[in-house]
Every structure is written in C-alpha cells, then in structure tokens.
N, C-alpha and C. Protein backbone atom coordinates (compact mmCIF):
# COMPACT_ATOMS: atom_id res chain seq x y z
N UNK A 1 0.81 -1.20 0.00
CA UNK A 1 0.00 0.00 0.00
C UNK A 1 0.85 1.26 0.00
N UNK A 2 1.71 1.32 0.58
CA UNK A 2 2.62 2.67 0.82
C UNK A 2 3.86 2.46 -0.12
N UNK A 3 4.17 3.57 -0.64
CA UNK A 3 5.64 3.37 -1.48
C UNK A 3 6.84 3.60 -0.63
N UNK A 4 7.69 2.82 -0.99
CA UNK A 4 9.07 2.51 -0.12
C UNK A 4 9.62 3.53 -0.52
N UNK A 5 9.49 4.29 -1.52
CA UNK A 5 10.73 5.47 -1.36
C UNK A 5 10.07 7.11 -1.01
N UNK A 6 8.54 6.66 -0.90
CA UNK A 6 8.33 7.83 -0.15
C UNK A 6 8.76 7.81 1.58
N UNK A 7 8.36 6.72 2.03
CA UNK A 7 8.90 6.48 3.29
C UNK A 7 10.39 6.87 3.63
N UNK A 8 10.90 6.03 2.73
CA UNK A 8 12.73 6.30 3.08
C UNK A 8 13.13 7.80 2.96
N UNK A 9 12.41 8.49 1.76
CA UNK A 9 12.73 9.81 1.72
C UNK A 9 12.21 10.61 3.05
N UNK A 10 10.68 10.19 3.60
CA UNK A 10 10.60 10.92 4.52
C UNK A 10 10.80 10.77 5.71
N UNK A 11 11.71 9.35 6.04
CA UNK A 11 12.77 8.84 7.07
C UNK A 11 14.28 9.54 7.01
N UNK A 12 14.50 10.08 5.60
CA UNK A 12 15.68 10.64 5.46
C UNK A 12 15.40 12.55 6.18
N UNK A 13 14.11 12.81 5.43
CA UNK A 13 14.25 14.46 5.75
C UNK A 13 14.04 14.45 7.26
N UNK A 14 13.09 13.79 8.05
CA UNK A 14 12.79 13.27 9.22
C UNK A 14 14.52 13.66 10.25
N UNK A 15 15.61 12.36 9.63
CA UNK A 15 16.87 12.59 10.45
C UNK A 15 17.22 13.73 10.14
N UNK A 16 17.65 14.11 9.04
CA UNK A 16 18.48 15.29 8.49
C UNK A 16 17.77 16.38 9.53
N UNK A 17 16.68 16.62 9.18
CA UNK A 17 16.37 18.30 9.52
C UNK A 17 15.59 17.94 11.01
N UNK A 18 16.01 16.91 11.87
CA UNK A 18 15.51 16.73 13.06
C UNK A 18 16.48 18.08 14.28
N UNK A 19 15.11 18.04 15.59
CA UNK A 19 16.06 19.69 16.21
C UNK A 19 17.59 19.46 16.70
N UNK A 20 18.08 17.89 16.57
CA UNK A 20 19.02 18.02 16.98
C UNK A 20 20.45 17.62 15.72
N UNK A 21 20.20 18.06 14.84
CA UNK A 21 20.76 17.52 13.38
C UNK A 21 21.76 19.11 13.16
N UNK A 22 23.15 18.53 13.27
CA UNK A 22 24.08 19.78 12.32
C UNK A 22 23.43 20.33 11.64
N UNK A 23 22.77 19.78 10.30
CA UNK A 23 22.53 20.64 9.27
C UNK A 23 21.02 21.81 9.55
N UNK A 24 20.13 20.84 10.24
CA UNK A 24 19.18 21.88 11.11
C UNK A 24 19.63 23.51 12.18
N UNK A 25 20.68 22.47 12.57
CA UNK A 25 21.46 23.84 13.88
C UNK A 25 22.26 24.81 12.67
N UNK A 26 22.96 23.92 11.33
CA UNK A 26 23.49 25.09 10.84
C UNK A 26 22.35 26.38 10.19
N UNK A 27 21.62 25.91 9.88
CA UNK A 27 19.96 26.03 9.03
C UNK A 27 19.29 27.25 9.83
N UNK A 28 19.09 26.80 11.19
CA UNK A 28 19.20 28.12 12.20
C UNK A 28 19.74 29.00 12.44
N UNK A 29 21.38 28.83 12.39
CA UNK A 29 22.70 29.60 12.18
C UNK A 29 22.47 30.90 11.54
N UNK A 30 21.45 30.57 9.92
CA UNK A 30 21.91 31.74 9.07
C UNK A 30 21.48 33.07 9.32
N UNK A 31 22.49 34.03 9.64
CA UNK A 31 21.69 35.25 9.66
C UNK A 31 20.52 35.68 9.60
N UNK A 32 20.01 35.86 7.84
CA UNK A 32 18.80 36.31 7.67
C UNK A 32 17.67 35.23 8.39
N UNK A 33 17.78 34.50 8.78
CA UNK A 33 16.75 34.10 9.08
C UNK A 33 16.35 34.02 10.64
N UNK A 34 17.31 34.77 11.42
CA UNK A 34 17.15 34.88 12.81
C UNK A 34 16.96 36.94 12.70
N UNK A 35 17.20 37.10 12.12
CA UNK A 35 16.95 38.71 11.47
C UNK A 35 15.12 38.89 11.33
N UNK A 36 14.79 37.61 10.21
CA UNK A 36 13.65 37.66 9.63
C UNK A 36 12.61 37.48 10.77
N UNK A 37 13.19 36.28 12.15
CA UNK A 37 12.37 36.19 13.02
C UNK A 37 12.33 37.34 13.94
N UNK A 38 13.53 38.14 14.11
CA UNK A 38 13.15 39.49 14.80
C UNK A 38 12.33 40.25 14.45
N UNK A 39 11.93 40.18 13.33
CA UNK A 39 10.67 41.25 12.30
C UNK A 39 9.73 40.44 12.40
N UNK A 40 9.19 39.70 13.19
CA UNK A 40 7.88 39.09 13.04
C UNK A 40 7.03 39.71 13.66
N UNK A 41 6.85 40.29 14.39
CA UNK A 41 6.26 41.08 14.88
C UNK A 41 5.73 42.51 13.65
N UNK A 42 6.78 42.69 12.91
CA UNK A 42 6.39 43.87 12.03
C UNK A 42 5.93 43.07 10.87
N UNK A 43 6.46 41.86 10.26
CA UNK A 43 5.44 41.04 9.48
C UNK A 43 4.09 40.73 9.52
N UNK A 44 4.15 40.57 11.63
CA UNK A 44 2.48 40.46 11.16
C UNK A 44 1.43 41.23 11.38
N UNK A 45 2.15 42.72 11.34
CA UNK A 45 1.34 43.51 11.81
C UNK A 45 0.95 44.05 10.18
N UNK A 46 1.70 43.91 9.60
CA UNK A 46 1.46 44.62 8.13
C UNK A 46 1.47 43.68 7.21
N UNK A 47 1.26 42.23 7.37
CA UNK A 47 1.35 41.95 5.77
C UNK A 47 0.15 41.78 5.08
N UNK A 48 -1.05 41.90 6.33
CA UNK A 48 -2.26 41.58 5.41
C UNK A 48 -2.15 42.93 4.54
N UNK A 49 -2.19 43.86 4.96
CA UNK A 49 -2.15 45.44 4.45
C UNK A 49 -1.57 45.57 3.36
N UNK A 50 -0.48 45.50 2.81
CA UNK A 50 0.88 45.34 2.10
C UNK A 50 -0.14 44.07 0.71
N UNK A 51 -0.21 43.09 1.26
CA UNK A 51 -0.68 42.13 0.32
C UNK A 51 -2.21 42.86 -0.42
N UNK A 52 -3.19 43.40 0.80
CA UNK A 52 -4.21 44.18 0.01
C UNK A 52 -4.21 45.23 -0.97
N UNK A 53 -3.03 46.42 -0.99
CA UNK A 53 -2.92 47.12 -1.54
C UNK A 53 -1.96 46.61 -2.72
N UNK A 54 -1.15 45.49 -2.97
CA UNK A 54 -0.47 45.61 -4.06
C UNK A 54 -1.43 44.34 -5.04
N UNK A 55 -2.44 43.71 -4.12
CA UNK A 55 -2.53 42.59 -5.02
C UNK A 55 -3.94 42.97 -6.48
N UNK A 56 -4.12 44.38 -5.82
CA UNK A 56 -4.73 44.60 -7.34
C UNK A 56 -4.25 45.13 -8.86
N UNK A 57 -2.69 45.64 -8.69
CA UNK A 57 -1.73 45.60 -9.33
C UNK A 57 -1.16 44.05 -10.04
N UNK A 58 -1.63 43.35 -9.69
CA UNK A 58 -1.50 41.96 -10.23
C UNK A 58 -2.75 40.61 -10.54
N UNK A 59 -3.89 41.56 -10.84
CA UNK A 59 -5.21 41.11 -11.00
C UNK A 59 -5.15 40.51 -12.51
N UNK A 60 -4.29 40.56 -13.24
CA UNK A 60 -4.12 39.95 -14.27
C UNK A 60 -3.03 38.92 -14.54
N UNK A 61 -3.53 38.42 -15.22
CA UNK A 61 -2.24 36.90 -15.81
C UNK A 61 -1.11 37.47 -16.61
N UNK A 62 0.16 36.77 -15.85
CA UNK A 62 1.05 37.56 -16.68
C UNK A 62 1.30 36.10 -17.89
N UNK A 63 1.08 34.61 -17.32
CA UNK A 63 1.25 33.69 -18.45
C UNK A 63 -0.02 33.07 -18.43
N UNK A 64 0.01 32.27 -18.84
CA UNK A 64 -0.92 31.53 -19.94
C UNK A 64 -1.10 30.43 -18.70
N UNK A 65 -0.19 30.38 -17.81
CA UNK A 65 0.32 29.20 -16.77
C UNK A 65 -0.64 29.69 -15.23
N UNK A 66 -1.43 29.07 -14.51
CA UNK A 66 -2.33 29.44 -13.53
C UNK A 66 -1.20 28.92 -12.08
N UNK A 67 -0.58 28.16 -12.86
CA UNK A 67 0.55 28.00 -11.25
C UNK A 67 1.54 28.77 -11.57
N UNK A 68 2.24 28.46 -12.69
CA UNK A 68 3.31 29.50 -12.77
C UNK A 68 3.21 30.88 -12.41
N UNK A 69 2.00 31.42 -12.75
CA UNK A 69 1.32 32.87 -12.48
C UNK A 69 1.10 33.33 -10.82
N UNK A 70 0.84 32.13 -10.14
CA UNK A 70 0.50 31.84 -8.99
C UNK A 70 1.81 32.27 -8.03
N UNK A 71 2.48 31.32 -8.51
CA UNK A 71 4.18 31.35 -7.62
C UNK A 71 4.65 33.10 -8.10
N UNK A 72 4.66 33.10 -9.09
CA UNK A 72 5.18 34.26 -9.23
C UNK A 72 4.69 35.65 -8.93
N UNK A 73 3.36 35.62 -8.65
CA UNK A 73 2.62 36.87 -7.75
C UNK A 73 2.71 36.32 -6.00
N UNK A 74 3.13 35.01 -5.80
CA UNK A 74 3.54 34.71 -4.76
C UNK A 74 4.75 35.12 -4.23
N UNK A 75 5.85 35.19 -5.12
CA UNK A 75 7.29 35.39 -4.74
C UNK A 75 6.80 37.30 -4.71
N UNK A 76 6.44 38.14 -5.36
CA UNK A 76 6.25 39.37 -5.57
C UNK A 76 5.83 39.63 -4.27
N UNK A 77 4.58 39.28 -4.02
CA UNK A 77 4.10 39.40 -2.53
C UNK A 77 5.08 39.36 -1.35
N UNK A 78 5.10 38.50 -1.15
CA UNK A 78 6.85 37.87 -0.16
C UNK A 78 7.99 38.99 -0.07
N UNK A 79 8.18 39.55 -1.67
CA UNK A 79 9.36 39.71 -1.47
C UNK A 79 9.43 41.58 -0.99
N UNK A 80 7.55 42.30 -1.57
CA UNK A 80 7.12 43.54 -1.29
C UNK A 80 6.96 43.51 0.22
N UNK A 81 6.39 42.29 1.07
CA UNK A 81 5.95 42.17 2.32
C UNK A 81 7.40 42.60 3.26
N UNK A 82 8.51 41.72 2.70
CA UNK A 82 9.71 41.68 3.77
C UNK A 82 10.47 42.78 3.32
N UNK A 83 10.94 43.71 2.31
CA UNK A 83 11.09 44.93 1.93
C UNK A 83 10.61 45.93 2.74
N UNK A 84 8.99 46.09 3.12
CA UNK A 84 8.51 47.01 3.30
C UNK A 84 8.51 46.84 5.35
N UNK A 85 8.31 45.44 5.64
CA UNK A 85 8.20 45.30 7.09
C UNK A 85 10.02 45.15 7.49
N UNK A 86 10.69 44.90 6.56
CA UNK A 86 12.14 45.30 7.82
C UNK A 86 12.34 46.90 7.05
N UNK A 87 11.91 47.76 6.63
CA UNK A 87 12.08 48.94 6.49
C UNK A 87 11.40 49.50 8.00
N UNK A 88 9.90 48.97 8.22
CA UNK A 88 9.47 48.92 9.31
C UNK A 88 9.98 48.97 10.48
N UNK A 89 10.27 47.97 10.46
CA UNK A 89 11.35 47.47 11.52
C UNK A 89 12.37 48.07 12.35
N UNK A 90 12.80 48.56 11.05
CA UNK A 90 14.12 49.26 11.15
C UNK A 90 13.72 50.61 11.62
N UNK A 91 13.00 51.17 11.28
CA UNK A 91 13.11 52.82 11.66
C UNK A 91 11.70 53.32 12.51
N UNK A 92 11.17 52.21 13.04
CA UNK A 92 9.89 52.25 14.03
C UNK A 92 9.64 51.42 14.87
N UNK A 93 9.95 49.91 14.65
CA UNK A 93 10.09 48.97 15.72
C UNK A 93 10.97 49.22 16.64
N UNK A 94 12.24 48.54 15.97
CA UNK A 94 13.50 48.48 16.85
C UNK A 94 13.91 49.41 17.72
N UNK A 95 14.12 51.09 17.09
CA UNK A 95 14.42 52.34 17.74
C UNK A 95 13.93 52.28 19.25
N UNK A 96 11.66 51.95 19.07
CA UNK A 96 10.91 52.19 20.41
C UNK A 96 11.14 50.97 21.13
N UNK A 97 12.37 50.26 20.55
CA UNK A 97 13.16 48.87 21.64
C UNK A 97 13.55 49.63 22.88
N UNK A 98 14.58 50.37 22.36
CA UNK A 98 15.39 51.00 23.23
C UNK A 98 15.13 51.82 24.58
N UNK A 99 15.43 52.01 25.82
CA UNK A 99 15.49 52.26 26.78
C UNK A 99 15.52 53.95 26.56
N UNK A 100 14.15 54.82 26.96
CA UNK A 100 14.13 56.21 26.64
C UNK A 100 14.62 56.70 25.18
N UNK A 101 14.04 55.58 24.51
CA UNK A 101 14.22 56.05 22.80
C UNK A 101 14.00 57.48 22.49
N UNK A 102 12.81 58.00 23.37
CA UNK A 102 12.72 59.77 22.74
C UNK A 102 13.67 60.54 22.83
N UNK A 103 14.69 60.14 23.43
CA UNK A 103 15.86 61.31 24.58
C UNK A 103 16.89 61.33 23.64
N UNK A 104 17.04 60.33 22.38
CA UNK A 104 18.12 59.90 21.82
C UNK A 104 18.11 61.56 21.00
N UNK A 105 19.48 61.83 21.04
CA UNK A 105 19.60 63.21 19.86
C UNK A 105 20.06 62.53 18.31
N UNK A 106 21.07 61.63 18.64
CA UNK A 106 21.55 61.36 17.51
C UNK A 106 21.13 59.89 16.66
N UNK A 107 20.07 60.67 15.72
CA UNK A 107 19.31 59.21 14.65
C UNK A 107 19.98 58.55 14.38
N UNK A 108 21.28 58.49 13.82
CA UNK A 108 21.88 57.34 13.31
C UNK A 108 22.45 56.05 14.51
N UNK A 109 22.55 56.37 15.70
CA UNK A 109 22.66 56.09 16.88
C UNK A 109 21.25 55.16 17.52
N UNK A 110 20.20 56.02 17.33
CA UNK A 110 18.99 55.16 17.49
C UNK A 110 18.85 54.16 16.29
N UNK A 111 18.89 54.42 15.01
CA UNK A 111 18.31 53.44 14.33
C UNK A 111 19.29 52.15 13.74
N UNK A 112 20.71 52.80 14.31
CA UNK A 112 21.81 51.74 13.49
C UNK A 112 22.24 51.06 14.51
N UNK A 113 22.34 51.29 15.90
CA UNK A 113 23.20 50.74 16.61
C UNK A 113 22.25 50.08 17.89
C-alpha cells in the first residue's frame, strides 16, 4: 500500500532536519533568518495590508500558466511584504526597543546601533 521510497525519503528528511541535526542547527545559524524572526512582529502587523494594496496591481495573468502565475505573484508578494516590514522594523520597531528612545539626539545612533 505505501511506497518505499516515499517512506525512506521521509525517514531521510525526518533525520536530516531533526532539532538536533548539524545541518538543522546550521539552518538556524543563518543570519537572515534569525533577522527575519526578529521582524515578526512587524510582518504580522502589516502583511495583510501590504498584500491588500499591491494585489490589485496583479489582477491579471502575466502567463498563460495558472501555477506559474500563482508562484510568481507569490514570490512578488513575499518579497514587497519583507522589503517594506524590515524597512518597518528598522526605523519604528526596533528604535521604540530602546530604553528612553525619545531622549536619543543622535538618529543614526537610534536606528543603526
């Protein structure tokens, strides 16, 4: 009833990317993606917003292809969402992190460091 190499494959991704697997801990490791989880908070405050206003700019087919068309107003979305929320992030989240953020004189100080 079950195919043997779906199993083995999903006995293989199973070890590999298990929480205690090198390649999982390196996987965690990468920068952007412990970056990306600091902006979650500004992801989810804005992406329904962000996705409403651009997705009528893409109310049409750009191929002939209903998935291809799909992924690719998918990747657009994604890529306007995380653009616009670590811009967010960056110069309205993080700053009101800081300990008496209003007092700061020098911006580049609040928003870079």
């Amino acid at each position: 009833m079950s195919n043997p190499a779906l199993i083995l494959s999903g006995n293989f991704v199973l070890l590999v990317f298990s929480s205690k697997s090198l390649y999982f801990v390196k996987l965690l490791e990468k920068k952007f993606l412990y970056i990306i989880g600091g902006m979650c908070y500004s992801i989810y405050m804005l992406h329904q917003k962000i996705i409403y206003y651009i997705s009528p700019l893409f109310s049409k087919l750009f191929f002939n292809n209903y998935l291809l068309d799909f992924y690719l107003k998918l990747f657009i979305a994604l890529f306007v969402v995380l653009i616009i929320s670590a811009l967010f992030f960056v110069f309205v989240e993080r700053p009101t992190m800081k300990r008496e953020w209003w007092k700061y004189k020098n911006l580049k100080k609040l928003f870079f460091e």
